[in-house]
PDB file of N, CA and C in Angstrom:
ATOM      1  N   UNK A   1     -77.831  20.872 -69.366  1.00  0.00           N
ATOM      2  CA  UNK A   1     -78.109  21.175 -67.983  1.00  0.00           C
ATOM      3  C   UNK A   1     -76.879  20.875 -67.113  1.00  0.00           C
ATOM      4  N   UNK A   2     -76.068  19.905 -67.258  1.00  0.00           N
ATOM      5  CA  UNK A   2     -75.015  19.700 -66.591  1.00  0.00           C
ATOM      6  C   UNK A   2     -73.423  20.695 -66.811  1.00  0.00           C
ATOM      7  N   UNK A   3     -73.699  20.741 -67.869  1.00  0.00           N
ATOM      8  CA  UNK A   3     -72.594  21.977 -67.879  1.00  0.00           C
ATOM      9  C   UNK A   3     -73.168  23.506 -67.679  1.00  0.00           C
ATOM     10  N   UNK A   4     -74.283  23.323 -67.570  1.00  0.00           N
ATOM     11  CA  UNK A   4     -74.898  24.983 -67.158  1.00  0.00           C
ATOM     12  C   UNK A   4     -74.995  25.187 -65.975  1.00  0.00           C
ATOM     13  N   UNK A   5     -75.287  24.363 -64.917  1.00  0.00           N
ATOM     14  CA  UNK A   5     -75.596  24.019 -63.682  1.00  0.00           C
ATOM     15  C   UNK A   5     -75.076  23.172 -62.687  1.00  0.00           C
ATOM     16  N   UNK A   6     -74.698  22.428 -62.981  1.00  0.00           N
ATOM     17  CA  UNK A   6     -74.251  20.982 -62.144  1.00  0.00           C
ATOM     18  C   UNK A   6     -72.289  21.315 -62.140  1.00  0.00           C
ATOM     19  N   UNK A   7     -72.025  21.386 -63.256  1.00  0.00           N
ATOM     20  CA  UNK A   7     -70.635  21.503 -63.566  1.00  0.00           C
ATOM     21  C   UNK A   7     -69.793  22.777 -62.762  1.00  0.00           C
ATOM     22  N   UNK A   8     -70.698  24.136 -63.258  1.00  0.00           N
ATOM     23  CA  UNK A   8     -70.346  25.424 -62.445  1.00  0.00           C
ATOM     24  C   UNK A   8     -70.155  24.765 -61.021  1.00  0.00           C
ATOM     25  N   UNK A   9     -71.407  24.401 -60.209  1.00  0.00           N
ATOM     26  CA  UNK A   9     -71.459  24.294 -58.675  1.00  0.00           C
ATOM     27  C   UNK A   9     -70.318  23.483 -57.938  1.00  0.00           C
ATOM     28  N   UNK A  10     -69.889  22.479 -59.398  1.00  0.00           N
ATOM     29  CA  UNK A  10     -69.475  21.574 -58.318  1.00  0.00           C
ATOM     30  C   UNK A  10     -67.516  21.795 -58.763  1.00  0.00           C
ATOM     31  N   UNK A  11     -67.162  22.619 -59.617  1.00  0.00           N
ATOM     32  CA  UNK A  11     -65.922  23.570 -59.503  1.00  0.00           C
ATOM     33  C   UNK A  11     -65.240  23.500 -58.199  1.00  0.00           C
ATOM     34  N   UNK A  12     -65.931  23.921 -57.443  1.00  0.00           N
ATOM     35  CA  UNK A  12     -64.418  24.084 -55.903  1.00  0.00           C
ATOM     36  C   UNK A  12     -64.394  22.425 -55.527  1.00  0.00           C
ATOM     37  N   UNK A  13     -65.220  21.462 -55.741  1.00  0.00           N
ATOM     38  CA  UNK A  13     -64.895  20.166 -54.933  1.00  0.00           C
ATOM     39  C   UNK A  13     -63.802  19.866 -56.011  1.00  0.00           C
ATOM     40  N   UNK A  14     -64.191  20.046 -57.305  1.00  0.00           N
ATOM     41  CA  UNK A  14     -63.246  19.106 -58.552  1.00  0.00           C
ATOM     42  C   UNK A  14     -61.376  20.036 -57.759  1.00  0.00           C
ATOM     43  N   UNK A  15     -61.655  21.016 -57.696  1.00  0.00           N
ATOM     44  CA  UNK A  15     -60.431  21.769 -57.324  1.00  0.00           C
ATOM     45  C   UNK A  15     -59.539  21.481 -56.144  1.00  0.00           C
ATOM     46  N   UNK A  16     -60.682  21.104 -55.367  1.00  0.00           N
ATOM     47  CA  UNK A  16     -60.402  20.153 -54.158  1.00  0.00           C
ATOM     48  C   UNK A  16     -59.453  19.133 -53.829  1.00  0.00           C
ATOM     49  N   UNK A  17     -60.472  18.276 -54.586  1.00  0.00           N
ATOM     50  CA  UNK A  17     -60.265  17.226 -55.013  1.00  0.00           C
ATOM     51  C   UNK A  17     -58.523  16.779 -56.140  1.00  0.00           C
ATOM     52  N   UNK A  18     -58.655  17.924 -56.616  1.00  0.00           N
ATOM     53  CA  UNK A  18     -57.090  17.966 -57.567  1.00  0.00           C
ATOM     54  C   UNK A  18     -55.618  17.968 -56.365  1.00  0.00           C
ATOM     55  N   UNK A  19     -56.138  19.343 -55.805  1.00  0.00           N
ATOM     56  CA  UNK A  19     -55.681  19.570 -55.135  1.00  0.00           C
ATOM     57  C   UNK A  19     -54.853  18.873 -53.998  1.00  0.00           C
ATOM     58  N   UNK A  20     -55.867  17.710 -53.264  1.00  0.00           N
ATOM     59  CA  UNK A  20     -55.107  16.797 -52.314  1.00  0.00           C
ATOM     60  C   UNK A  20     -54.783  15.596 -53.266  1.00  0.00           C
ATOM     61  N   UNK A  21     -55.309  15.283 -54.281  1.00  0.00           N
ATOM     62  CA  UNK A  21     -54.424  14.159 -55.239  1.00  0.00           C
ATOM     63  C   UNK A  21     -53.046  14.900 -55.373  1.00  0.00           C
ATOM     64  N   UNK A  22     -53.012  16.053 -56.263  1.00  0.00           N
ATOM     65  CA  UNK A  22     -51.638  16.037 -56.373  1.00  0.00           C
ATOM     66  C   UNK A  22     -50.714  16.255 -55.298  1.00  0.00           C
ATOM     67  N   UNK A  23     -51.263  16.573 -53.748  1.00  0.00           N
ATOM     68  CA  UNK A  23     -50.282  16.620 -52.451  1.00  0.00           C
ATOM     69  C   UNK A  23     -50.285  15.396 -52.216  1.00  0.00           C
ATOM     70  N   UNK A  24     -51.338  14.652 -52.532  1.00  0.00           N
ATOM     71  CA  UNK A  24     -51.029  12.747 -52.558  1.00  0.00           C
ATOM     72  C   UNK A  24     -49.427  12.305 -53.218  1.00  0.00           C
ATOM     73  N   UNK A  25     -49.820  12.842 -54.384  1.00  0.00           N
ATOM     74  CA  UNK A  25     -48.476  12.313 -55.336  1.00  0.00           C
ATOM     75  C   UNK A  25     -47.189  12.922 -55.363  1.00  0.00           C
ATOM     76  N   UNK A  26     -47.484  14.419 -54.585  1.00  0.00           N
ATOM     77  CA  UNK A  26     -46.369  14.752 -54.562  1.00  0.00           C
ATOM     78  C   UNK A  26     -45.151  14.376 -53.389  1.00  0.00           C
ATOM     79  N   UNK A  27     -46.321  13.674 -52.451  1.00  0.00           N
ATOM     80  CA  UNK A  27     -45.581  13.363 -51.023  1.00  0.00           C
ATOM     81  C   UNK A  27     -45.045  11.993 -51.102  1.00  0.00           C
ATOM     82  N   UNK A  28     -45.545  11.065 -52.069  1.00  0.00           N
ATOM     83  CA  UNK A  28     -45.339   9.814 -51.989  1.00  0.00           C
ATOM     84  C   UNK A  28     -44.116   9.533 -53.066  1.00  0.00           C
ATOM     85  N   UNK A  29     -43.189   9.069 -52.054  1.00  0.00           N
ATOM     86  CA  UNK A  29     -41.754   8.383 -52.231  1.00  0.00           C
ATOM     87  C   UNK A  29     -41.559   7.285 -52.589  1.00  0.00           C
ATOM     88  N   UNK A  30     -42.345   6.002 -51.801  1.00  0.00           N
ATOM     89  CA  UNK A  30     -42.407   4.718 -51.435  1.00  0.00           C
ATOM     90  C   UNK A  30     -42.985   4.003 -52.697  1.00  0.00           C
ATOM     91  N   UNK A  31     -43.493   4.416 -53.458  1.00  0.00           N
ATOM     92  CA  UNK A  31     -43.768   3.930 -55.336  1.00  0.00           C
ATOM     93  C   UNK A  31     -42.997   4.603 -55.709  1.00  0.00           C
ATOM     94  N   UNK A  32     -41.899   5.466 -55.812  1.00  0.00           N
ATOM     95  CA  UNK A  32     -41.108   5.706 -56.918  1.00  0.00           C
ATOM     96  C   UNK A  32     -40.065   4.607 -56.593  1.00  0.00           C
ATOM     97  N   UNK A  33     -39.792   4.882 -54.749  1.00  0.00           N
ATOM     98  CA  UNK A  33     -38.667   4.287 -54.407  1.00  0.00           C
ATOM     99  C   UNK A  33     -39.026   2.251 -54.826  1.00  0.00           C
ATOM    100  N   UNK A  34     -39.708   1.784 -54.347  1.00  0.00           N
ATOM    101  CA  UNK A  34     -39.853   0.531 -55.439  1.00  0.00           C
ATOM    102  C   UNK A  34     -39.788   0.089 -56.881  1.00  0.00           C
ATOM    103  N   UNK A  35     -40.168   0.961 -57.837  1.00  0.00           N
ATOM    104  CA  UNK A  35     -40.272   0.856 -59.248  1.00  0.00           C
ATOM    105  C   UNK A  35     -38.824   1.367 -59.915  1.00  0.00           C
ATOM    106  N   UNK A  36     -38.112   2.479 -59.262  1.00  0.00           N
ATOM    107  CA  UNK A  36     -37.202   3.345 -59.555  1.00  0.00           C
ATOM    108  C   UNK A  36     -35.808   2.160 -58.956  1.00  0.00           C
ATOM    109  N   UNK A  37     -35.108   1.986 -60.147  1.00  0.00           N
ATOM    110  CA  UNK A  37     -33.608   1.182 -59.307  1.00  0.00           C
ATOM    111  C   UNK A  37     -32.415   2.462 -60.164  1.00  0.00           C
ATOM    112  N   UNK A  38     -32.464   3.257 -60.786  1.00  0.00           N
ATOM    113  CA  UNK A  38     -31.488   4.405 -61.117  1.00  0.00           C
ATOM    114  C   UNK A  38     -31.365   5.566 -60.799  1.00  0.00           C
ATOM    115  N   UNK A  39     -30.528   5.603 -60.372  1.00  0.00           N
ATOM    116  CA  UNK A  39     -31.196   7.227 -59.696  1.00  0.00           C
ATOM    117  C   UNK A  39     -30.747   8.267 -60.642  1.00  0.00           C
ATOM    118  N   UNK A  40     -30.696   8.515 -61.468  1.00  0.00           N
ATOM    119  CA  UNK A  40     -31.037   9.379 -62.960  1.00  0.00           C
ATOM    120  C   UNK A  40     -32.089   9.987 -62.681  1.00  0.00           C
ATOM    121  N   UNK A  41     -33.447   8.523 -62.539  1.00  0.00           N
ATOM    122  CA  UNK A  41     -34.574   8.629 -62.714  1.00  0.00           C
ATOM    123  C   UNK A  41     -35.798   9.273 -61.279  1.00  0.00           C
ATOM    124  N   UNK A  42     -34.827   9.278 -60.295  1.00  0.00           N
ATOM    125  CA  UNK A  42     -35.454   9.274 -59.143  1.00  0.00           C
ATOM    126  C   UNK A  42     -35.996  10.894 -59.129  1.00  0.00           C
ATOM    127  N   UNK A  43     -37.303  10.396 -58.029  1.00  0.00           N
ATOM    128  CA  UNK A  43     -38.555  11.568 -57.617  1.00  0.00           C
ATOM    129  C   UNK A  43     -37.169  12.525 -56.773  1.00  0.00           C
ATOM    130  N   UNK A  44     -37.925  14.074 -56.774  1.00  0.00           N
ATOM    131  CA  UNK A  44     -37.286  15.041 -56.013  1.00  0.00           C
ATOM    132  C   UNK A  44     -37.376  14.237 -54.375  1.00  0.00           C
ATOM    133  N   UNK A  45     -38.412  13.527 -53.991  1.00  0.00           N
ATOM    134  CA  UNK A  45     -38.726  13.290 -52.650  1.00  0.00           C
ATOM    135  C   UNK A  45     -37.690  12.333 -52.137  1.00  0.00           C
ATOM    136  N   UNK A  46     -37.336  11.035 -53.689  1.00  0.00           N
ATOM    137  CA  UNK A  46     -36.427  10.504 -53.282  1.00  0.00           C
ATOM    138  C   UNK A  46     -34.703  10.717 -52.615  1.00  0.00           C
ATOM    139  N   UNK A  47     -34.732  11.936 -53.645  1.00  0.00           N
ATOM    140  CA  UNK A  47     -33.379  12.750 -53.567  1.00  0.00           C
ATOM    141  C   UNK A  47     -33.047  12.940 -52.420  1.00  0.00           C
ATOM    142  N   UNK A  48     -34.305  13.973 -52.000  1.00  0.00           N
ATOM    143  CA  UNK A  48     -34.467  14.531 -50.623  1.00  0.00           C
ATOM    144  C   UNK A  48     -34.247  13.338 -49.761  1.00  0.00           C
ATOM    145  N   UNK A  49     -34.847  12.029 -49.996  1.00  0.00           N
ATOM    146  CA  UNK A  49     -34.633  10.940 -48.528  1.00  0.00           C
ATOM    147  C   UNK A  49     -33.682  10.814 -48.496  1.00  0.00           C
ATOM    148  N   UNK A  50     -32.825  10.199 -49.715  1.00  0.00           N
ATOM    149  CA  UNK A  50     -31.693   9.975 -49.508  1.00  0.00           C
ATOM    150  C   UNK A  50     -30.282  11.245 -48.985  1.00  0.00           C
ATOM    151  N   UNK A  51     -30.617  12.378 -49.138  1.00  0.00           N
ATOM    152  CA  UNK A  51     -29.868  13.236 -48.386  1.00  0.00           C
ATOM    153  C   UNK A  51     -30.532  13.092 -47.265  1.00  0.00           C
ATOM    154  N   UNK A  52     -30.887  13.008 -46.110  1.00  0.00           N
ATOM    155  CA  UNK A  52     -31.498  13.173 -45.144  1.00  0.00           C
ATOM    156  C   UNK A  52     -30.887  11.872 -44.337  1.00  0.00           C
ATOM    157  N   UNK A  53     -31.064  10.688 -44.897  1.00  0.00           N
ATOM    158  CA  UNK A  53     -30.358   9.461 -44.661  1.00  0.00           C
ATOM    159  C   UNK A  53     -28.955   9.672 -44.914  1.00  0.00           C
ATOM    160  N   UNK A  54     -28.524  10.340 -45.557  1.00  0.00           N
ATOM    161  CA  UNK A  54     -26.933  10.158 -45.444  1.00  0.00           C
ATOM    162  C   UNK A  54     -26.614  11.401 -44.220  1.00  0.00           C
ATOM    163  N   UNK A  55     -27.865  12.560 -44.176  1.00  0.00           N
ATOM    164  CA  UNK A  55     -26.823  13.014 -43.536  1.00  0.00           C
ATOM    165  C   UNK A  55     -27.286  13.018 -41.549  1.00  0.00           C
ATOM    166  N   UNK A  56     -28.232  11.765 -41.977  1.00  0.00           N
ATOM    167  CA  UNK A  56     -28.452  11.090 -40.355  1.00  0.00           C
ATOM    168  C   UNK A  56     -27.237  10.409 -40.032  1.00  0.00           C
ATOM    169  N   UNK A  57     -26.832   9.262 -40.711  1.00  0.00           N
ATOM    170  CA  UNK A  57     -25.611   8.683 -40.755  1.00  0.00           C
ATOM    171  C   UNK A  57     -24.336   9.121 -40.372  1.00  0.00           C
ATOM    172  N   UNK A  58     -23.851  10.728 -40.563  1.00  0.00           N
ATOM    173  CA  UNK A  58     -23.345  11.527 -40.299  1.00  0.00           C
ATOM    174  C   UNK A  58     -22.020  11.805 -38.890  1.00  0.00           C
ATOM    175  N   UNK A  59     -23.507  11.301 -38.286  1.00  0.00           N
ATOM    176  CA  UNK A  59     -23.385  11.751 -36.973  1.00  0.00           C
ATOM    177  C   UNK A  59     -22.639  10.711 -36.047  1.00  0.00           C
ATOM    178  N   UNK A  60     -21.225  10.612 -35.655  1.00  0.00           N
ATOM    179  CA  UNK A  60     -20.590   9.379 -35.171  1.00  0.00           C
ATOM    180  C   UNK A  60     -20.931   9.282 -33.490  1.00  0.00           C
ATOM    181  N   UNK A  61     -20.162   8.953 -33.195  1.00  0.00           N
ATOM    182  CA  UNK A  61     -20.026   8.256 -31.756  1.00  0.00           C
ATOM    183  C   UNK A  61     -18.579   8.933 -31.091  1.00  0.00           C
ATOM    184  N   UNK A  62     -19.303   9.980 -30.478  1.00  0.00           N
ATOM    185  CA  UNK A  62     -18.216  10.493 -29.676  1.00  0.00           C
ATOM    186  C   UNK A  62     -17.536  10.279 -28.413  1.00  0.00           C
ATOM    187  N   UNK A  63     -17.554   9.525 -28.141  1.00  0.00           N
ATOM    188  CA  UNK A  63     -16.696   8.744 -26.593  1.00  0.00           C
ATOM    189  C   UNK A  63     -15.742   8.734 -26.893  1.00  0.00           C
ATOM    190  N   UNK A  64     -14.693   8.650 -28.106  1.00  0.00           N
ATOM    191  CA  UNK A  64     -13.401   8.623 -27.885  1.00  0.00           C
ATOM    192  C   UNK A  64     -13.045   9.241 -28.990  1.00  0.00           C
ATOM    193  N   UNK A  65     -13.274  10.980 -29.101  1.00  0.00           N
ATOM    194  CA  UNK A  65     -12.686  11.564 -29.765  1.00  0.00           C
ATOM    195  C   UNK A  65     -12.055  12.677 -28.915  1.00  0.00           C
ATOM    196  N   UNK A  66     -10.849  13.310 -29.734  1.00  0.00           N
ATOM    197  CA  UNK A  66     -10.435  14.778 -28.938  1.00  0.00           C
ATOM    198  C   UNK A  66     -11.716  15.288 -29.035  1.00  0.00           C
ATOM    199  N   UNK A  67     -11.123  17.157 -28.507  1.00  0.00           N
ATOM    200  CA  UNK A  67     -12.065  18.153 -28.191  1.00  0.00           C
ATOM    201  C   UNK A  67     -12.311  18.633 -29.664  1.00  0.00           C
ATOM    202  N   UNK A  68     -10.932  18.307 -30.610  1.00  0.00           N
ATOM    203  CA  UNK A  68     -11.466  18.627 -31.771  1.00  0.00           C
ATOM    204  C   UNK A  68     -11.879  18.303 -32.319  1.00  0.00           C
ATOM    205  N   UNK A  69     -11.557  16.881 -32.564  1.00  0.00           N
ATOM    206  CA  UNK A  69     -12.625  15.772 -33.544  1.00  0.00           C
ATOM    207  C   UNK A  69     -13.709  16.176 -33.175  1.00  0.00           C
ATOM    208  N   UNK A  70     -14.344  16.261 -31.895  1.00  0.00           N
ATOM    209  CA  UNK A  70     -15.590  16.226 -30.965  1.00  0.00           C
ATOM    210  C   UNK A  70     -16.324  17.735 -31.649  1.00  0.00           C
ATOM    211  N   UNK A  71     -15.332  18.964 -31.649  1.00  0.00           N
ATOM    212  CA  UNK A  71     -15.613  20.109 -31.889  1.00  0.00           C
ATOM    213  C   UNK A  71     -16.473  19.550 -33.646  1.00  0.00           C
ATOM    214  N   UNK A  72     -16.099  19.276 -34.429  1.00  0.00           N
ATOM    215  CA  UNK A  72     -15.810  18.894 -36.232  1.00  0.00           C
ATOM    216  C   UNK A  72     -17.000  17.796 -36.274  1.00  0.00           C
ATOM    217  N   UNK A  73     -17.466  16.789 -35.314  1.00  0.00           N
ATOM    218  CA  UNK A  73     -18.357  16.403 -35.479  1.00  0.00           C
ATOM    219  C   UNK A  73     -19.855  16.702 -34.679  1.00  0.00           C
ATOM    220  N   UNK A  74     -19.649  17.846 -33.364  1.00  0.00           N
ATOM    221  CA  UNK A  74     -20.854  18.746 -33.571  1.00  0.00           C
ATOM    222  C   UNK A  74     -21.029  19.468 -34.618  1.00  0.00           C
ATOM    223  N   UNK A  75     -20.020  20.060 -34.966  1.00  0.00           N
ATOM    224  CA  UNK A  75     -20.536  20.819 -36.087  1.00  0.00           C
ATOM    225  C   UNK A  75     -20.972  20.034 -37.806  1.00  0.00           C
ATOM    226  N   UNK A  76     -20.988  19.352 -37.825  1.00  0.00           N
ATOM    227  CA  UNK A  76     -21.277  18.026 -38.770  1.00  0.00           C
ATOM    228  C   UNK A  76     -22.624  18.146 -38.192  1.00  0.00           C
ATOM    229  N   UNK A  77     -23.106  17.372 -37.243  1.00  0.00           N
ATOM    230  CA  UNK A  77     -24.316  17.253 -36.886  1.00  0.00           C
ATOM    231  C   UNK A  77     -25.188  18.337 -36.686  1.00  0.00           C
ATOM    232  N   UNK A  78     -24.687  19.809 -36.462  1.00  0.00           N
ATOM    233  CA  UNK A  78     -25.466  21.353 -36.657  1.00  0.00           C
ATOM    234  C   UNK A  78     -25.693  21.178 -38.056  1.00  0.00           C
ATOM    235  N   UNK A  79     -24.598  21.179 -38.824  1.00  0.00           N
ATOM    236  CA  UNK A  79     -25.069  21.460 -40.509  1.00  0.00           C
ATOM    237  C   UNK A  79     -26.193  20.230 -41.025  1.00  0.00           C
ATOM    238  N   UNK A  80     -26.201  18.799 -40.106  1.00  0.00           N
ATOM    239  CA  UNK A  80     -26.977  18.247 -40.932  1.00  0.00           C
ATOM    240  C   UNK A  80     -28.651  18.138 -40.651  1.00  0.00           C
ATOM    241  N   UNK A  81     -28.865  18.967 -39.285  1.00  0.00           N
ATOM    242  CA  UNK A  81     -29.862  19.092 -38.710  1.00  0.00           C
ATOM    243  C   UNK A  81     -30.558  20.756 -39.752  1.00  0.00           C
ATOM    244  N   UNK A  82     -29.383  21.150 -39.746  1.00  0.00           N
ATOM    245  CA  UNK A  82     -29.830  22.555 -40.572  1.00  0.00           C
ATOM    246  C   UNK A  82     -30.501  21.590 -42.176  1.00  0.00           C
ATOM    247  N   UNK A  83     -29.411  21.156 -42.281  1.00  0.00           N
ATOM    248  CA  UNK A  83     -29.773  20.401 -44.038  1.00  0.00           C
ATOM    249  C   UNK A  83     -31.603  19.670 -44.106  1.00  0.00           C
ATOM    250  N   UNK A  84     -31.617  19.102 -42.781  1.00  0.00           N
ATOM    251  CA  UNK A  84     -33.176  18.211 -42.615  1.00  0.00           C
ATOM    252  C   UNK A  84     -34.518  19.757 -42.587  1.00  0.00           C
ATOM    253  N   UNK A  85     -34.155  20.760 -42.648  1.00  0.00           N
ATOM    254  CA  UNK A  85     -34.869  21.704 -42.326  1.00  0.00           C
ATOM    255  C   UNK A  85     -34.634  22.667 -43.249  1.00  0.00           C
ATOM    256  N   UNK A  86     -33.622  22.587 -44.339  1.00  0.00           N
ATOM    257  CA  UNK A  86     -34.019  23.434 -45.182  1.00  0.00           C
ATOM    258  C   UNK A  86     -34.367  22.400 -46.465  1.00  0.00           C
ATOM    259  N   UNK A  87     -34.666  21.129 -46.272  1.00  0.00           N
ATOM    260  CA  UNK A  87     -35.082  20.074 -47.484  1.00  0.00           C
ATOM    261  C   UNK A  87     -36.617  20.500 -47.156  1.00  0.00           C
ATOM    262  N   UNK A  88     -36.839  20.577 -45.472  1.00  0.00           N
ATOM    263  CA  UNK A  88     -38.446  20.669 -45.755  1.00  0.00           C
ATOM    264  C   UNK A  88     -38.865  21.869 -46.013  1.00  0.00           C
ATOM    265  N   UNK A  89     -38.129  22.753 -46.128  1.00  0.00           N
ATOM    266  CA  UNK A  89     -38.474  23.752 -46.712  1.00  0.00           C
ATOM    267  C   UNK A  89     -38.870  23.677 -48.417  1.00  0.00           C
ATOM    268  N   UNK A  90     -37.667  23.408 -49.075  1.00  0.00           N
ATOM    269  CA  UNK A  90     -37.414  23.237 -50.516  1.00  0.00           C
ATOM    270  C   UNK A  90     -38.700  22.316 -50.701  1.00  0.00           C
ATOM    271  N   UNK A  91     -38.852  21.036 -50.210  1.00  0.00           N
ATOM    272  CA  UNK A  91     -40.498  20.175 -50.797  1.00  0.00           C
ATOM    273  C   UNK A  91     -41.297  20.668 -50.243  1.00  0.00           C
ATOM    274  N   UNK A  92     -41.626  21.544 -49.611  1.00  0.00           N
ATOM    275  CA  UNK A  92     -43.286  22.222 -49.101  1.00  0.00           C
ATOM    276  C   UNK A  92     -42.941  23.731 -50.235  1.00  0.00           C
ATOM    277  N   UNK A  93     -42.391  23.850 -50.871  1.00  0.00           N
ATOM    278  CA  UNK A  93     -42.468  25.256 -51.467  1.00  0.00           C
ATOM    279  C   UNK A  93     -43.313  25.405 -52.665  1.00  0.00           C
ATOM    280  N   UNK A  94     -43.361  24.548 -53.441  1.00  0.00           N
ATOM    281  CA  UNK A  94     -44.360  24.026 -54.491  1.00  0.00           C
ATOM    282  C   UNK A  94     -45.723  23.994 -53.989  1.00  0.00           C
ATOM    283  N   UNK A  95     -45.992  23.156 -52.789  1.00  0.00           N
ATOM    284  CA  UNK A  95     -47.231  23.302 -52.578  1.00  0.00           C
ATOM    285  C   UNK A  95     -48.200  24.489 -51.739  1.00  0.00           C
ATOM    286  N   UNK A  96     -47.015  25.421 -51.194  1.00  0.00           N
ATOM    287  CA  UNK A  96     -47.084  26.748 -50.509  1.00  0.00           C
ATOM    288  C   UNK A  96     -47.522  27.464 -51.412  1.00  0.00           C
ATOM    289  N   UNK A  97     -47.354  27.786 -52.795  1.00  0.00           N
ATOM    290  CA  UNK A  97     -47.273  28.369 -53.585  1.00  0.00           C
ATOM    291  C   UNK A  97     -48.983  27.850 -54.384  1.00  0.00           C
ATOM    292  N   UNK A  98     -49.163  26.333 -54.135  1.00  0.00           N
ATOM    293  CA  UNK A  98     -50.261  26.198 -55.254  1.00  0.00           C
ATOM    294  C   UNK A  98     -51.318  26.607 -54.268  1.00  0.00           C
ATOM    295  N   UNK A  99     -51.092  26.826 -53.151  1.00  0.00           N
ATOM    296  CA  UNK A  99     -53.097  26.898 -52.069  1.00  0.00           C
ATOM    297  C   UNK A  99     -53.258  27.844 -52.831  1.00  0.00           C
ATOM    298  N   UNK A 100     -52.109  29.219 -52.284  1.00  0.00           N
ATOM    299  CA  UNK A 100     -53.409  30.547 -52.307  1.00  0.00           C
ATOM    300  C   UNK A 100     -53.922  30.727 -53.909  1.00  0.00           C
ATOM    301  N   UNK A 101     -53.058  29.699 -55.006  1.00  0.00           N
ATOM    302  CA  UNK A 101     -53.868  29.908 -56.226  1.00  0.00           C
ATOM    303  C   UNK A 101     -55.305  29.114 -56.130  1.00  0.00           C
ATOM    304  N   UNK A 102     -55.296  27.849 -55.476  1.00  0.00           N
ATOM    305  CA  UNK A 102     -56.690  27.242 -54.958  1.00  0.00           C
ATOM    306  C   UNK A 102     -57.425  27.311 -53.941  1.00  0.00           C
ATOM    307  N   UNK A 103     -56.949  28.695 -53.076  1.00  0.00           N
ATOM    308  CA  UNK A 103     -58.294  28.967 -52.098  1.00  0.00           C
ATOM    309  C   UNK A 103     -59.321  29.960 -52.602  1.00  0.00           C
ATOM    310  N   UNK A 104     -59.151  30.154 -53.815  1.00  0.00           N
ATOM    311  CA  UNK A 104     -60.130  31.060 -54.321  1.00  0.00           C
ATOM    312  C   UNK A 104     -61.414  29.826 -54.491  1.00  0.00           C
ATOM    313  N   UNK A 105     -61.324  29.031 -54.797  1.00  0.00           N
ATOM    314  CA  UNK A 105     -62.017  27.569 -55.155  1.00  0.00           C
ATOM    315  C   UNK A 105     -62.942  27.466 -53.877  1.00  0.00           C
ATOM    316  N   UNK A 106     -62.023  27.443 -52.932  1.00  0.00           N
ATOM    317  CA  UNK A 106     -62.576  27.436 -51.229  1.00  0.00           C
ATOM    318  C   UNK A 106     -63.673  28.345 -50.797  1.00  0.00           C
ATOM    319  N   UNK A 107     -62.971  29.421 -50.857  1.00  0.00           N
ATOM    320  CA  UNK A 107     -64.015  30.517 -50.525  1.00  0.00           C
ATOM    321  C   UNK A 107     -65.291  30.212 -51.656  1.00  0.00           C
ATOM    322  N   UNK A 108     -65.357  30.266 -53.124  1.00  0.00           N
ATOM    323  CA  UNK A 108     -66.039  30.151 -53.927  1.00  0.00           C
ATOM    324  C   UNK A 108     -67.174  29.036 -53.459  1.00  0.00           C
ATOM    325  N   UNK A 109     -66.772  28.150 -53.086  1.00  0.00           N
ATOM    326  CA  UNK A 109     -67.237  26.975 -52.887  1.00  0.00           C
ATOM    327  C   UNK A 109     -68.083  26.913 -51.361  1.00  0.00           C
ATOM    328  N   UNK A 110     -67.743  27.637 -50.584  1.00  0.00           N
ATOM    329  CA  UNK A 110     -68.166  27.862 -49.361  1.00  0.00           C
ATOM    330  C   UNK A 110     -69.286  29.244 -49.363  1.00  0.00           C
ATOM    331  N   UNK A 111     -69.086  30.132 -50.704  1.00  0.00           N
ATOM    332  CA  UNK A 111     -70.546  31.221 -50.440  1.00  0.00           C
ATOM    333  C   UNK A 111     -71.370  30.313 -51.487  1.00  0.00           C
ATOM    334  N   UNK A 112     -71.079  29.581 -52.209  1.00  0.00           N
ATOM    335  CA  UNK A 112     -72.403  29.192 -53.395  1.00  0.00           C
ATOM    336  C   UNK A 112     -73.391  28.306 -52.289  1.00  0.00           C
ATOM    337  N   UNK A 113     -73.000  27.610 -51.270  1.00  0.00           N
ATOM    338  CA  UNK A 113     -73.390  26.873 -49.999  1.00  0.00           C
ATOM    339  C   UNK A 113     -74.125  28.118 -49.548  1.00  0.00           C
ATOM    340  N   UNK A 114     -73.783  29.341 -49.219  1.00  0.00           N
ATOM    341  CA  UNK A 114     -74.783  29.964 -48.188  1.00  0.00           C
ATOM    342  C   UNK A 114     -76.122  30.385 -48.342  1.00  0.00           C
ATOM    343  N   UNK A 115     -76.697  30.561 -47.360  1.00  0.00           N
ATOM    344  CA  UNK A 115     -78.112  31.211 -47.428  1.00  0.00           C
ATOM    345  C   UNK A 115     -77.950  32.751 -47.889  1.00  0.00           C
ATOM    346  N   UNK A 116     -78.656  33.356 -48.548  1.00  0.00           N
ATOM    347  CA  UNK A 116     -78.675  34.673 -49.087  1.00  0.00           C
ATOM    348  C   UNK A 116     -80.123  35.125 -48.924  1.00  0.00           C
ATOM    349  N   UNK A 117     -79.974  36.522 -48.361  1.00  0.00           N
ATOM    350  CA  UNK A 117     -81.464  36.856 -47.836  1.00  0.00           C
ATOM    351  C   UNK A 117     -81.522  38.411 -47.301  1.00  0.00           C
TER     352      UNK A 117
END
């Protein structure tokens, strides 16, 4: 009875349910970044922080530069604002890609709920 009945129905929650675990694990940095001391070994997310942190750092203190230094480190700070925005691109692309294979789950899961009549 449970795999004839119970198991079918309850398909879109288990899918669900997968679903925000693995956007759980895929977002979380802060346990690799504790357990992880090599970076051989490090998560894509870590990678990503640590470019993001270096290229915050980047960005100096312009009060006493020429127009060119000044020119060389806006443009430093354009490329690294571009860099923070195409990382979030690159880590949301994986999970862009897994919905529309799991909104079939959704919809599924939302007519077995309706009234039919």
């Amino acid at each position: 009875m449970f795999f004839k009945i119970a198991l079918p129905l309850s398909k879109p929650i288990i899918a669900v349910m997968a679903l925000f675990f693995a956007l759980s694990r895929w977002n979380d940095y802060f346990t690799a970044m504790i357990h992880l001391s090599n970076s051989k070994y490090f998560t894509l997310q870590l990678v990503l922080r640590n470019i993001l942190i270096t290229a915050s750092e980047a960005i100096l203190d312009t009060s006493h530069m020429s127009p060119d230094e000044f020119e060389a480190a806006k443009y430093t700070a354009y490329m690294a604002e571009a860099m923070k925005y195409a990382l979030i691109v690159i880590s949301s692309a994986p999970l862009l890609v897994a919905y529309p294979l799991v909104q079939k789950h959704f919809v599924k899961g939302v007519m077995i709920g309706t009234v039919k009549g």
